[in-house]
N, C-alpha and C. Protein backbone atom coordinates (compact mmCIF):
# COMPACT_ATOMS: atom_id res chain seq x y z
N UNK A 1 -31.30 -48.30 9.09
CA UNK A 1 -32.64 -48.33 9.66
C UNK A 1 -33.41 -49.55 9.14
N UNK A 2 -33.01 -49.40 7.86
CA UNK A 2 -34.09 -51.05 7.39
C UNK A 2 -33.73 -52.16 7.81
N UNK A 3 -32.14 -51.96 8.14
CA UNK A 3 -31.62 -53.89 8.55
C UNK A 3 -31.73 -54.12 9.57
N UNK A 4 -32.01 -52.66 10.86
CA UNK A 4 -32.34 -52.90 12.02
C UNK A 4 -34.19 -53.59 11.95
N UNK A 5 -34.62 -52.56 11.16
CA UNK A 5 -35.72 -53.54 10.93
C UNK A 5 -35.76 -54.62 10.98
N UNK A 6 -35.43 -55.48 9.52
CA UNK A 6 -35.55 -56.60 9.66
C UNK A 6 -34.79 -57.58 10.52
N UNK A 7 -33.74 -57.35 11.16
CA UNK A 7 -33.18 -57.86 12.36
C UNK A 7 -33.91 -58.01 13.71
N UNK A 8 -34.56 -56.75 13.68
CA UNK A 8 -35.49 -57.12 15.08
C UNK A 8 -36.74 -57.92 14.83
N UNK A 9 -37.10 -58.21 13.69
CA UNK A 9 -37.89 -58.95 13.51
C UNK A 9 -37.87 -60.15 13.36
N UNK A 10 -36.62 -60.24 12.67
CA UNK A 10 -36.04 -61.86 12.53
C UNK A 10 -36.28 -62.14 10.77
N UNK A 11 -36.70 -61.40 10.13
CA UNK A 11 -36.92 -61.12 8.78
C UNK A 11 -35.44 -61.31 8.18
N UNK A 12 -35.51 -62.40 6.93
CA UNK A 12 -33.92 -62.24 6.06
C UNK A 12 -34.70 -61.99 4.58
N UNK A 13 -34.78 -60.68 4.14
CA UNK A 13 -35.04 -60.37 2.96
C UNK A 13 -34.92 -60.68 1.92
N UNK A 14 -35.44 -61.26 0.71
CA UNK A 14 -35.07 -62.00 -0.65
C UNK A 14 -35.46 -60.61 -1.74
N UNK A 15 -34.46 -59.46 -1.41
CA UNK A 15 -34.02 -58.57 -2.45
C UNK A 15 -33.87 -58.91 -4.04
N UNK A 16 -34.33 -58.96 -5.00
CA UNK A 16 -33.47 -59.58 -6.06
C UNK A 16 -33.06 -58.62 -6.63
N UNK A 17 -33.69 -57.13 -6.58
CA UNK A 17 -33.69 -55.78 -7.75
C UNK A 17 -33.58 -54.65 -7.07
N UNK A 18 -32.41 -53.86 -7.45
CA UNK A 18 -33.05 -52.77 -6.63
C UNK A 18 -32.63 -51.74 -7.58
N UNK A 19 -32.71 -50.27 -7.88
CA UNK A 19 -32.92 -49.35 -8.77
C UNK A 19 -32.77 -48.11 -7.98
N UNK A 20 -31.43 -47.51 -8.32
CA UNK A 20 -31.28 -46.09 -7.54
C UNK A 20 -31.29 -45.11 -9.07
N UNK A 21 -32.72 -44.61 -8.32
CA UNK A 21 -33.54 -43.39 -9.52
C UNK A 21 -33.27 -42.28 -9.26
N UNK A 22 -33.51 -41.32 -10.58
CA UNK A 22 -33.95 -39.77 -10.20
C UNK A 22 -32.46 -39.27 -10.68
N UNK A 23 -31.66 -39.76 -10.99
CA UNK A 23 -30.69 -39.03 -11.87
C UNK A 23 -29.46 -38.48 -10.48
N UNK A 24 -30.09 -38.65 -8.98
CA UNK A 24 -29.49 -37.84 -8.13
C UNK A 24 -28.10 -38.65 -8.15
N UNK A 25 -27.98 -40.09 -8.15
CA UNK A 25 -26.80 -41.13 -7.82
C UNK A 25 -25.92 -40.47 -8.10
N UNK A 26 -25.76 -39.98 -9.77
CA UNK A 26 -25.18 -39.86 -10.09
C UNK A 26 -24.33 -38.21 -9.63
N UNK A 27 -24.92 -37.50 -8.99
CA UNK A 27 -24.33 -36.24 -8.19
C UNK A 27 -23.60 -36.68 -7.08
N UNK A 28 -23.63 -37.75 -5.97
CA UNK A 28 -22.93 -37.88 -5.37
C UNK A 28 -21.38 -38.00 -4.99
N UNK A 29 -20.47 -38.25 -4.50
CA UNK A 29 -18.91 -38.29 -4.60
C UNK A 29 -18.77 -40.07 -4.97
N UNK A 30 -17.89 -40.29 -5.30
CA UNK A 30 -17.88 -41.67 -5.27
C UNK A 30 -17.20 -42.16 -4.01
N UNK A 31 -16.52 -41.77 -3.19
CA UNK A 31 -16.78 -41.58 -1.55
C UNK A 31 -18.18 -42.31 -1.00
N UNK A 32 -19.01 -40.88 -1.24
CA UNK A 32 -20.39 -41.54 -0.78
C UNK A 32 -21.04 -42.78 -1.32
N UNK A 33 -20.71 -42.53 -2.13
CA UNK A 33 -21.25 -44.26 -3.45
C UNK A 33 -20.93 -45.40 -2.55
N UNK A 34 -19.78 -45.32 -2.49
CA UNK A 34 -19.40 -46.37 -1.93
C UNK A 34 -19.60 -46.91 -0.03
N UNK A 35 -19.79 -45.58 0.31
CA UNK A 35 -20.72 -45.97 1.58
C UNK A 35 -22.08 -46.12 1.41
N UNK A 36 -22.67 -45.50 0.25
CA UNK A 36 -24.18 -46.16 0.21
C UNK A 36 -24.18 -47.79 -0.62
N UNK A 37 -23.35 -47.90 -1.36
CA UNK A 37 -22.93 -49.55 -1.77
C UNK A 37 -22.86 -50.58 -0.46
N UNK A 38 -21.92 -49.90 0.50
CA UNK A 38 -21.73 -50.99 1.48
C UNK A 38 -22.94 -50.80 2.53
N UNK A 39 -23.59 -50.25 2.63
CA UNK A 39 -25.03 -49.92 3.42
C UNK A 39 -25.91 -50.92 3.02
N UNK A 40 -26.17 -50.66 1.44
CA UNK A 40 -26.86 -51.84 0.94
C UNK A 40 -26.38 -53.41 0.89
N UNK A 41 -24.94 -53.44 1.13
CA UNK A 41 -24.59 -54.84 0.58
C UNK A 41 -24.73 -55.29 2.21
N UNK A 42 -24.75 -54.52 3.37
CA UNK A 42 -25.33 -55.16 4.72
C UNK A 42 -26.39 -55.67 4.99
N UNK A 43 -27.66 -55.44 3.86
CA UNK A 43 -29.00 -55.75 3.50
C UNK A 43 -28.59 -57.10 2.77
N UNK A 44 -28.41 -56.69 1.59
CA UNK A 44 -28.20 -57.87 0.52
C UNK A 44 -26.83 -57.73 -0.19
N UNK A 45 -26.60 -58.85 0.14
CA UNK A 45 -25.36 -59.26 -1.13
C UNK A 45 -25.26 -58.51 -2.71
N UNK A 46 -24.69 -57.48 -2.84
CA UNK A 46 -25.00 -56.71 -3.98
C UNK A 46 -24.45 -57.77 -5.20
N UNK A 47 -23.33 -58.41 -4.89
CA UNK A 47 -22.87 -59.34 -6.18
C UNK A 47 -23.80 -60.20 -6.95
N UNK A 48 -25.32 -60.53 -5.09
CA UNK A 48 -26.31 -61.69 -5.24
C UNK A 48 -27.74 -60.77 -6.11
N UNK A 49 -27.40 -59.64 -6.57
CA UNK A 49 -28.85 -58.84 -7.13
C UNK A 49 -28.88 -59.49 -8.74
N UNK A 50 -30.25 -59.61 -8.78
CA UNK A 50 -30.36 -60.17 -10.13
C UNK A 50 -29.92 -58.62 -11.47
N UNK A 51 -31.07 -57.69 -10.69
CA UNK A 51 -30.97 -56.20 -11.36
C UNK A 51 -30.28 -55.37 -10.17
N UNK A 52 -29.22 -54.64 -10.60
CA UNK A 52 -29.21 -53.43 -9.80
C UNK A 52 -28.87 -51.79 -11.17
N UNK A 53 -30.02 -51.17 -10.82
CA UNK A 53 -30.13 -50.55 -12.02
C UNK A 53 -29.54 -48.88 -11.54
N UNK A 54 -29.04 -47.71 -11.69
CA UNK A 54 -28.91 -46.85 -11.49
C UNK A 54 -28.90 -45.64 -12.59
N UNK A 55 -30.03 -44.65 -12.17
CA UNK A 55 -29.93 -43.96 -13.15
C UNK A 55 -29.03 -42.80 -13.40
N UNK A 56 -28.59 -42.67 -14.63
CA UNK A 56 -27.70 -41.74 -14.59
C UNK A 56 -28.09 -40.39 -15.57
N UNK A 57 -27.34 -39.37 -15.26
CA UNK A 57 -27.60 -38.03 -15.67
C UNK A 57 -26.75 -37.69 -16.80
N UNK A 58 -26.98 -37.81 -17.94
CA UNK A 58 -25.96 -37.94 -18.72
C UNK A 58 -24.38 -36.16 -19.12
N UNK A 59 -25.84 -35.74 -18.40
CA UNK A 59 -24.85 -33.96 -18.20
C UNK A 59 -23.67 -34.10 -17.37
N UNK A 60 -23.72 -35.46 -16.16
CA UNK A 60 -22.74 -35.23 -15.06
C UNK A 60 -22.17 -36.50 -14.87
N UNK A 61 -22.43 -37.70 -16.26
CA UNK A 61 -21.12 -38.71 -16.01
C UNK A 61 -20.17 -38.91 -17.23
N UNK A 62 -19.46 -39.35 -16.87
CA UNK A 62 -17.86 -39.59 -18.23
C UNK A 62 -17.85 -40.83 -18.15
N UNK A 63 -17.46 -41.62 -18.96
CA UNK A 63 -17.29 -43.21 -19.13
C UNK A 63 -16.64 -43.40 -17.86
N UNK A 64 -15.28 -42.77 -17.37
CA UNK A 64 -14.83 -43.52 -16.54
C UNK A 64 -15.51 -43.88 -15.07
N UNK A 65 -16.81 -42.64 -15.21
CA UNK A 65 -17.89 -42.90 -14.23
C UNK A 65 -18.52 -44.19 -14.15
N UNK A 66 -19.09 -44.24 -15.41
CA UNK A 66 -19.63 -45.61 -16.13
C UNK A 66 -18.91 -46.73 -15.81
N UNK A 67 -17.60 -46.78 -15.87
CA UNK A 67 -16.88 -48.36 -15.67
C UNK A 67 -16.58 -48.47 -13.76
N UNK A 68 -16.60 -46.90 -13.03
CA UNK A 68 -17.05 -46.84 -11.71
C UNK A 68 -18.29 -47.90 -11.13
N UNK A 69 -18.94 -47.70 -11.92
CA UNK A 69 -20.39 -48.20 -11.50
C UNK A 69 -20.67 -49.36 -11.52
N UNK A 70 -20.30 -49.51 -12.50
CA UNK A 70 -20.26 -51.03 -13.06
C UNK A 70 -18.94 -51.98 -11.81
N UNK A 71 -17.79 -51.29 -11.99
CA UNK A 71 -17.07 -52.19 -10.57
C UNK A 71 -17.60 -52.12 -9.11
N UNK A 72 -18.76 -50.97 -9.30
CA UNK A 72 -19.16 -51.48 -8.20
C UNK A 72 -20.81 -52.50 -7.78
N UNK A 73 -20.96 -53.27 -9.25
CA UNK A 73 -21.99 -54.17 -9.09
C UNK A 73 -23.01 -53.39 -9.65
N UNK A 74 -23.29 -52.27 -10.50
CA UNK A 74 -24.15 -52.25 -10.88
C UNK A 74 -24.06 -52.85 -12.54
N UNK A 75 -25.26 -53.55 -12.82
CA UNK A 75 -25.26 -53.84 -14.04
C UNK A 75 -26.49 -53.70 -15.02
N UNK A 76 -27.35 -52.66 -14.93
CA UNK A 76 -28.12 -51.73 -15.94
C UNK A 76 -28.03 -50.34 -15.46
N UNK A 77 -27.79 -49.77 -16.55
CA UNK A 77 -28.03 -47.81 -16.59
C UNK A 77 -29.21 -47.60 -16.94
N UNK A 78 -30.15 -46.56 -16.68
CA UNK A 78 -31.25 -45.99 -16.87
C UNK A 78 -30.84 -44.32 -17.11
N UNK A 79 -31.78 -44.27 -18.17
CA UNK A 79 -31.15 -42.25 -18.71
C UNK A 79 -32.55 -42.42 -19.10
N UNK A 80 -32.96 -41.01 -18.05
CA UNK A 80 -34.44 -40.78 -18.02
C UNK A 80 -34.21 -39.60 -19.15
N UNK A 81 -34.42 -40.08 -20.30
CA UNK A 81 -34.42 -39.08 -21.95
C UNK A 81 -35.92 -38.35 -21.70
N UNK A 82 -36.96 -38.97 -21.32
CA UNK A 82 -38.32 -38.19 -21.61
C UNK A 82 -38.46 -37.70 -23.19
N UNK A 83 -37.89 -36.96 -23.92
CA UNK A 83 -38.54 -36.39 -24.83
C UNK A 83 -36.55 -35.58 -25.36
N UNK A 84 -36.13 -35.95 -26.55
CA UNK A 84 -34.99 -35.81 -27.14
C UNK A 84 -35.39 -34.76 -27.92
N UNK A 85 -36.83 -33.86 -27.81
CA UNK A 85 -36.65 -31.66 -28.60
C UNK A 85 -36.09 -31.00 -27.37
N UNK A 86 -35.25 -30.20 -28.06
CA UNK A 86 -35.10 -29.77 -27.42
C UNK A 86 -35.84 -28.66 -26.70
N UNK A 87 -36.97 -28.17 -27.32
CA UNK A 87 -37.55 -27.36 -26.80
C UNK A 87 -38.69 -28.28 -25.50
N UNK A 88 -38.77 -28.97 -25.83
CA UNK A 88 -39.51 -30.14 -24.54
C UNK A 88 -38.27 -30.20 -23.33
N UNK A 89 -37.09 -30.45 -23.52
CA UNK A 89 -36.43 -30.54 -22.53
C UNK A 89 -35.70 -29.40 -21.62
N UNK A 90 -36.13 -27.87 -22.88
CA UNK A 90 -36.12 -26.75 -21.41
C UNK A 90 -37.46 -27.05 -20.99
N UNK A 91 -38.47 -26.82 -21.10
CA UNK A 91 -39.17 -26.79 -20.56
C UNK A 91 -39.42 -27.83 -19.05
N UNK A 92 -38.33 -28.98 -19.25
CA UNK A 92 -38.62 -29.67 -18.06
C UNK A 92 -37.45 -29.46 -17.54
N UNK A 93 -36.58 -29.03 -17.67
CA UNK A 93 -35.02 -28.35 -17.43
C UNK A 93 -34.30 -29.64 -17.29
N UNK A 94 -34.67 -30.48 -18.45
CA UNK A 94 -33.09 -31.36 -18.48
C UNK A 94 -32.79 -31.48 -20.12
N UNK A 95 -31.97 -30.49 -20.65
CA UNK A 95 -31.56 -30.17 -21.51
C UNK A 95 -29.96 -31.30 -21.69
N UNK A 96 -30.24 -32.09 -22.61
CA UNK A 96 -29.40 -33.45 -22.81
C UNK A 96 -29.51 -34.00 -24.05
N UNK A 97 -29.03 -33.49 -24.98
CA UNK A 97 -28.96 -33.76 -26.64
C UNK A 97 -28.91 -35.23 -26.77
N UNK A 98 -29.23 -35.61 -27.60
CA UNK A 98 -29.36 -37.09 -28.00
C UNK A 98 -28.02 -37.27 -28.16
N UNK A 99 -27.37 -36.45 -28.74
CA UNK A 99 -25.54 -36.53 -29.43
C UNK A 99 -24.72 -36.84 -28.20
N UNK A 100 -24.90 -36.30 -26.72
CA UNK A 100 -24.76 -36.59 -25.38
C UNK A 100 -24.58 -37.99 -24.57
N UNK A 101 -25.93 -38.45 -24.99
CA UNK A 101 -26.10 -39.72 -24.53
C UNK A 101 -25.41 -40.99 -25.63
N UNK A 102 -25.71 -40.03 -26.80
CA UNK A 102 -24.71 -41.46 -27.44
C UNK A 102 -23.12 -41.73 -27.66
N UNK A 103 -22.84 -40.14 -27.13
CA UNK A 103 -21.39 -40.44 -26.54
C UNK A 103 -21.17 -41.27 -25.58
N UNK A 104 -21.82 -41.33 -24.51
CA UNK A 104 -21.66 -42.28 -23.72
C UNK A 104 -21.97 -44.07 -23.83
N UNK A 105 -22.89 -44.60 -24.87
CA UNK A 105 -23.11 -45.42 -24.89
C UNK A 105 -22.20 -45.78 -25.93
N UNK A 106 -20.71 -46.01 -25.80
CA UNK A 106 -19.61 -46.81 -26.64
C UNK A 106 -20.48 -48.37 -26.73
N UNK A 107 -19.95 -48.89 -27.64
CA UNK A 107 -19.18 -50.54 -27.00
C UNK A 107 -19.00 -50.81 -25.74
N UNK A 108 -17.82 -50.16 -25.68
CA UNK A 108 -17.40 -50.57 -24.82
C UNK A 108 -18.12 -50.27 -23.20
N UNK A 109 -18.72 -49.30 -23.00
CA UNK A 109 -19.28 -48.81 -21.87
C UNK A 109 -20.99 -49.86 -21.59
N UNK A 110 -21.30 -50.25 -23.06
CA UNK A 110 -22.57 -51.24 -23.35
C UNK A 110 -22.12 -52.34 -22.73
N UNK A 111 -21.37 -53.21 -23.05
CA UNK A 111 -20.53 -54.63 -22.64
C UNK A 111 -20.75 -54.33 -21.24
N UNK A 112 -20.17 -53.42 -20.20
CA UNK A 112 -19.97 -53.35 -18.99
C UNK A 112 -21.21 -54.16 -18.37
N UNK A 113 -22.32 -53.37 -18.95
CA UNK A 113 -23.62 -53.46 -17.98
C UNK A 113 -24.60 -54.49 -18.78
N UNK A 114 -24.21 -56.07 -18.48
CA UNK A 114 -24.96 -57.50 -18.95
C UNK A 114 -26.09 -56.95 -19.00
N UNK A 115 -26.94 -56.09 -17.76
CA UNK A 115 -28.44 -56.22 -18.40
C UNK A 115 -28.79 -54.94 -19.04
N UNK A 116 -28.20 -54.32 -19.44
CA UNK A 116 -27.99 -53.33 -20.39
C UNK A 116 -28.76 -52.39 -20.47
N UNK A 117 -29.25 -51.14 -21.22
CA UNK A 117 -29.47 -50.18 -21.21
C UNK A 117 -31.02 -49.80 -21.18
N UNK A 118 -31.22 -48.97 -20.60
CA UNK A 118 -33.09 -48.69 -20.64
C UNK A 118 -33.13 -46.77 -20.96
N UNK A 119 -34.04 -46.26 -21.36
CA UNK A 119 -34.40 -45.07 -21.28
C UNK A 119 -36.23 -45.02 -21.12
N UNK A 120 -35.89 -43.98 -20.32
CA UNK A 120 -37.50 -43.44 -19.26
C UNK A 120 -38.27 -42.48 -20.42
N UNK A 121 -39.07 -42.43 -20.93
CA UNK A 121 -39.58 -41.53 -22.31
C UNK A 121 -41.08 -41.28 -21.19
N UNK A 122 -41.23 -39.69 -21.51
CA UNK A 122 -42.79 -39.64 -21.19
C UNK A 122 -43.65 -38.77 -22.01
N UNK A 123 -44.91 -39.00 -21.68
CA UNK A 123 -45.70 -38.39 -23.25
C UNK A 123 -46.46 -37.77 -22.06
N UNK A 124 -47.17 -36.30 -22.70
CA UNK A 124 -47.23 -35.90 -22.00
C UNK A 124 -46.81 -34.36 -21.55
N UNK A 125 -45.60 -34.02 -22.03
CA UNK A 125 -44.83 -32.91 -21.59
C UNK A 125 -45.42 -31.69 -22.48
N UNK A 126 -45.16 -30.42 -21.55
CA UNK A 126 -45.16 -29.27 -22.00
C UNK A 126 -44.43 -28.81 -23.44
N UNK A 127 -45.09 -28.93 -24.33
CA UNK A 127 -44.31 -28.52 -26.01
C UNK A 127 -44.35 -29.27 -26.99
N UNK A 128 -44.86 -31.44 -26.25
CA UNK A 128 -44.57 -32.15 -26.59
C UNK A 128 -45.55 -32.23 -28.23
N UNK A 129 -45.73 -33.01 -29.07
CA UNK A 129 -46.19 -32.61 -30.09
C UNK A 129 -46.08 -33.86 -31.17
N UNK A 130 -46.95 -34.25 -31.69
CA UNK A 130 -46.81 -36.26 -32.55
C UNK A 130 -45.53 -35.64 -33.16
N UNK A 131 -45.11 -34.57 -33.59
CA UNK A 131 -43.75 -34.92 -34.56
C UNK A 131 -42.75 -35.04 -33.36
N UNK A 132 -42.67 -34.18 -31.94
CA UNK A 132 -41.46 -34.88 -31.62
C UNK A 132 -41.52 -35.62 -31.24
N UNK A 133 -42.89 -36.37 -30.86
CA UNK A 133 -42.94 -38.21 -30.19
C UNK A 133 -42.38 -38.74 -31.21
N UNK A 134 -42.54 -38.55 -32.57
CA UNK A 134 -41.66 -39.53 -33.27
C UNK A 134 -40.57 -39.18 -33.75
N UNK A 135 -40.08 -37.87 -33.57
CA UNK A 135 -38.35 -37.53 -33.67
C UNK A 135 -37.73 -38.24 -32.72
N UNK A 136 -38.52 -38.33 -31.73
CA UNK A 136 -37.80 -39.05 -30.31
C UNK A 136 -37.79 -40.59 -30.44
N UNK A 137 -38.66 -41.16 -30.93
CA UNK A 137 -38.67 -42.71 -30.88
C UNK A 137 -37.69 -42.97 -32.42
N UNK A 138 -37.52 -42.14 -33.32
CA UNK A 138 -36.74 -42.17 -33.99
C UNK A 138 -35.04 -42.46 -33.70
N UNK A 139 -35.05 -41.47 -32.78
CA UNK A 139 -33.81 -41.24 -32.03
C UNK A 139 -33.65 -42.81 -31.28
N UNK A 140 -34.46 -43.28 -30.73
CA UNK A 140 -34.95 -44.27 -29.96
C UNK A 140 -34.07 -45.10 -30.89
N UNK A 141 -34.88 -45.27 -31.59
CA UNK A 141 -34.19 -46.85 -32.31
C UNK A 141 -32.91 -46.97 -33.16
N UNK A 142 -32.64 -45.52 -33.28
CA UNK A 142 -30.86 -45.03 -33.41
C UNK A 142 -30.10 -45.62 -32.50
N UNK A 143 -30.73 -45.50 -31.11
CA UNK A 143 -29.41 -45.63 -30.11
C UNK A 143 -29.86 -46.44 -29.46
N UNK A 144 -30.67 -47.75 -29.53
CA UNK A 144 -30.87 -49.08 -29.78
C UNK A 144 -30.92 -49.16 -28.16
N UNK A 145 -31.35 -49.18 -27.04
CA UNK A 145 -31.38 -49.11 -25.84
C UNK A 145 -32.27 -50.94 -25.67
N UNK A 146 -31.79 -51.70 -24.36
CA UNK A 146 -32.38 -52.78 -24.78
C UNK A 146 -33.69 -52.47 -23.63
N UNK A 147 -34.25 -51.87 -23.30
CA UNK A 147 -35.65 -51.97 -22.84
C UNK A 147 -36.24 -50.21 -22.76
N UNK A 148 -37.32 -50.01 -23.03
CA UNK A 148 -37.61 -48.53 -23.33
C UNK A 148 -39.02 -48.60 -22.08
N UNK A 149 -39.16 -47.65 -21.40
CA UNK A 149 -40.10 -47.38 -20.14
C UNK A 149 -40.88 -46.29 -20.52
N UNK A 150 -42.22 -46.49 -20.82
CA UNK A 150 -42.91 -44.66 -21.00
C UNK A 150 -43.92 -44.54 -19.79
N UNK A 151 -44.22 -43.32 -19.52
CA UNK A 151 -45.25 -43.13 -18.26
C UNK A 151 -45.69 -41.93 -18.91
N UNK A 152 -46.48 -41.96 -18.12
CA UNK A 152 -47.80 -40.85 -18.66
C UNK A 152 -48.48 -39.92 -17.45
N UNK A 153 -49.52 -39.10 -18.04
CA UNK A 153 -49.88 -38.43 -16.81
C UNK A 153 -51.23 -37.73 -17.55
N UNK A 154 -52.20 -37.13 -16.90
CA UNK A 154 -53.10 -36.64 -17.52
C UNK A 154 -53.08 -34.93 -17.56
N UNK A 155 -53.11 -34.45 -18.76
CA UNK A 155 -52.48 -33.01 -19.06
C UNK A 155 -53.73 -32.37 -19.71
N UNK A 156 -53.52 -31.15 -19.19
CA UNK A 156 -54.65 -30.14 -20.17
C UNK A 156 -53.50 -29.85 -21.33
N UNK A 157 -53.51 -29.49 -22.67
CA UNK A 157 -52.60 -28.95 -23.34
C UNK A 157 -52.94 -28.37 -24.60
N UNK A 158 -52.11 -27.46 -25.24
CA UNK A 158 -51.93 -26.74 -26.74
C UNK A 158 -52.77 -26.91 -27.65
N UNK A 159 -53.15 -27.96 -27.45
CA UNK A 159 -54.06 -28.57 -28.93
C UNK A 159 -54.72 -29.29 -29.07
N UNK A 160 -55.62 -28.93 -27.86
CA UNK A 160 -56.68 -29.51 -27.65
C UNK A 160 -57.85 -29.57 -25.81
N UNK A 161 -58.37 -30.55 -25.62
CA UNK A 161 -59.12 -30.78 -24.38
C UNK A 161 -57.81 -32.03 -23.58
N UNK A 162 -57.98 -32.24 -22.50
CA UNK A 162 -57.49 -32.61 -21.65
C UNK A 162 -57.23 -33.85 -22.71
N UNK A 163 -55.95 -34.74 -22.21
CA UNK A 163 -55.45 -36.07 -22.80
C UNK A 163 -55.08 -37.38 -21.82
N UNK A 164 -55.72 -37.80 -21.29
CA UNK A 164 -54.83 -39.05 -20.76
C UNK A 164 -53.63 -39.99 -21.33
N UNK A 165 -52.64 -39.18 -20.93
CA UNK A 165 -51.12 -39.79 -21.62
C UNK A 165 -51.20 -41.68 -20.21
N UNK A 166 -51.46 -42.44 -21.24
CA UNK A 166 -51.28 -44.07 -20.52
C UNK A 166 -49.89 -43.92 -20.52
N UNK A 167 -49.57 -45.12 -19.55
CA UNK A 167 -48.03 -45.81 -19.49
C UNK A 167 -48.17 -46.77 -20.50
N UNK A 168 -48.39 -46.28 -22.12
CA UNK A 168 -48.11 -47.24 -22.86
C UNK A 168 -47.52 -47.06 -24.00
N UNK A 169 -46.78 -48.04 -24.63
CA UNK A 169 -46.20 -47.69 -25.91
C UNK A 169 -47.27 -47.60 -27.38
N UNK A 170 -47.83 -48.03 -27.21
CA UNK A 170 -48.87 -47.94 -28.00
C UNK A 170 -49.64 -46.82 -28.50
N UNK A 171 -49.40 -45.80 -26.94
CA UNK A 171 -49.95 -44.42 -27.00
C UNK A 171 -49.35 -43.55 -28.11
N UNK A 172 -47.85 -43.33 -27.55
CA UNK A 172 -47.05 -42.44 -28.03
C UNK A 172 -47.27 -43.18 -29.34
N UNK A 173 -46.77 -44.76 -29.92
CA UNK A 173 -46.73 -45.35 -31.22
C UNK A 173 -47.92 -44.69 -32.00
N UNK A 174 -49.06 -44.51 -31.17
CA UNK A 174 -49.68 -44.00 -32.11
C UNK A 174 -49.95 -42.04 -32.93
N UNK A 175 -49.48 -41.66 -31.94
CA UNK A 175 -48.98 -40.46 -31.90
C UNK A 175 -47.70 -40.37 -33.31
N UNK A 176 -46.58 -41.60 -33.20
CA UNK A 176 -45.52 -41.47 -34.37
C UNK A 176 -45.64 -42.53 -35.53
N UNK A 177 -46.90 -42.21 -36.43
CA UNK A 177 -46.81 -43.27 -37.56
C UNK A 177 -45.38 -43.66 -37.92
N UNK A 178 -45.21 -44.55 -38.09
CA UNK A 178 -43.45 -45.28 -38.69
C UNK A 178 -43.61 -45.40 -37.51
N UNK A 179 -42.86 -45.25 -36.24
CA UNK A 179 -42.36 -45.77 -35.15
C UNK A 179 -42.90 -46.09 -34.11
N UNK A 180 -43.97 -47.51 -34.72
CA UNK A 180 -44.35 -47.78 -33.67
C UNK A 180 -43.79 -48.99 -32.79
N UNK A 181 -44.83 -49.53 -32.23
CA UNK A 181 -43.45 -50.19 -30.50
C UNK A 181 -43.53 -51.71 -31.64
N UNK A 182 -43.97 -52.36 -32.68
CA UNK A 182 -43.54 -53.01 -33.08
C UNK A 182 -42.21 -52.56 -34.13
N UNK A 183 -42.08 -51.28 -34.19
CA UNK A 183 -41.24 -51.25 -35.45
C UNK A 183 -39.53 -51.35 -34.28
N UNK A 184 -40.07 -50.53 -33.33
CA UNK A 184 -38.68 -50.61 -32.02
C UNK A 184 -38.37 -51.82 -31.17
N UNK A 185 -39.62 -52.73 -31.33
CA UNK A 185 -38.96 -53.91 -31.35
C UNK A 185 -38.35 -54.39 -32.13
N UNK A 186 -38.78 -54.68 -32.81
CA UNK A 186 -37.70 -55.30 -33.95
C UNK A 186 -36.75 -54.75 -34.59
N UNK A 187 -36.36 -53.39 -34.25
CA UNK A 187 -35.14 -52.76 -35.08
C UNK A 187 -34.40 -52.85 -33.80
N UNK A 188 -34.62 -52.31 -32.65
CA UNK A 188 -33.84 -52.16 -31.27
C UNK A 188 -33.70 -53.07 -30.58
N UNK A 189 -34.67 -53.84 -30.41
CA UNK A 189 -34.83 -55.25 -29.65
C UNK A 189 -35.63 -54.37 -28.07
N UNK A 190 -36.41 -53.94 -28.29
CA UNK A 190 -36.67 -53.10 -26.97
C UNK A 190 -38.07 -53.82 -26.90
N UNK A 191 -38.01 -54.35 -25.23
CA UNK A 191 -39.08 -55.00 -24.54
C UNK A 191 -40.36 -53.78 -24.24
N UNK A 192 -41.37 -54.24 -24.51
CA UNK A 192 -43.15 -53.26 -23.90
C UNK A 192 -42.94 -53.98 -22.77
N UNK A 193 -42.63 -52.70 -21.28
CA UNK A 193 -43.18 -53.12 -20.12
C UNK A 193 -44.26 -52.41 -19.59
C-alpha cells in the first residue's frame, strides 16, 4: 500500500531508519519475516538502512533467532526491559528476569548487531519505587547496553500526589542516587536521547 503510494505519486523515498516495535516481530514465523523483509526491501533497499532496529521479546527468542535477524539486515536489537523488579513486571505482564536477557546478550550475539544494543526503561509503573529505579539502572550498567531510552507518563501513585514521569534520564537518575545518567555513561557508554 505505501509503495503504491509513493509510485503513484512519483515520490522515491529517502528511508534511512526504520524500527519494528512492540516486541510483536519477534512472535511471527520466520516465513512471515521474511515476507515482511521483502515487502520492505520493495520500499527501500534494506542492505541501504542506516538503522534497522527490531525489538525483541526476550521470553520468545534463542540466539539462533538473533543471528536470524541479523542475516536478515537487521543491525540493532531493542528489549523493552521497563523496570528489571520483578514485582513491577507482573504488574505490566512482562515478566523477564534480568538473568534472561543477559543470556542472550553473548559476545557473540553483541558483534552481530554493529549498531548494537538499546533497552526501553519507563518510570512511572505500577509498584515502581526510587529503590527499584536504581536496582534497575544498576542492572543497567551490568549489562552495558550501548544506548538506554526512558519515557514517561503522568501517574497518580502509592506515595504520594500525581507525578509527571518526563522522558528523561535525569528523572529516574534522580530517583537512583549512585546511578545517575552520568555514572551510565561512563561505565556503559550509554547515549541521553
Amino acid at each position: 500500500l505505501l509503495k503504491r503510494f509513493f509510485d503513484e505519486r512519483g515520490i522515491e523515498p529517502k528511508i534511512t531508519d526504520i524500527h519494528l516495535g512492540g516486541g510483536s516481530p519477534t512472535y511471527i514465523q520466520e516465513k512471515e519475516f521474511d515476507a515482511l523483509i521483502a515487502q520492505i526491501d520493495t520500499l527501500v533497499p534494506v542492505k541501504s538502512l542506516s538503522e534497522f532496529t527490531i525489538e525483541i521479546d526476550p521470553r520468545r527468542v534463542k540466539p539462533d533467532r538473533l543471528k536470524y535477524y541479523h542475516a536478515k539486515g537487521i543491525n540493532r536489537i531493542s528489549i523493552g526491559v521497563q523496570d528489571f523488579d520483578v514485582k513491577v513486571q507482573r504488574a505490566v505482564n512482562r515478566e523477564q528476569p534480568a538473568e534472561l536477557t543477559a543470556r542472550l546478550l553473548t559476545p557473540e550475539i553483541r558483534s552481530l548487531f554493529k549498531n548494537g544494543v538499546n533497552f526501553d526503561i519507563l518510570c512511572g509503573l505500577p509498584y515502581q519505587t526510587r529503590e527499584s529505579i536504581r536496582a534497575t539502572f544498576e542492572k543497567i550498567v551490568e549489562l552495558s547496553p550501548e544506548l538506554l531510552l526512558s519515557g514517561g507518563f503522568r501517574l497518580g501513585n502509592w506515595w504520594g500526589n500525581f507525578v509527571d514521569f518526563a522522558p528523561d534520564l535525569r528523572l529516574a537518575a534522580s530517583w537512583a542516587p549512585g546511578a545517575d545518567a552520568t555514572r551510565l555513561t561512563l561505565t556503559g557508554g550509554l547515549n541521553h536521547q
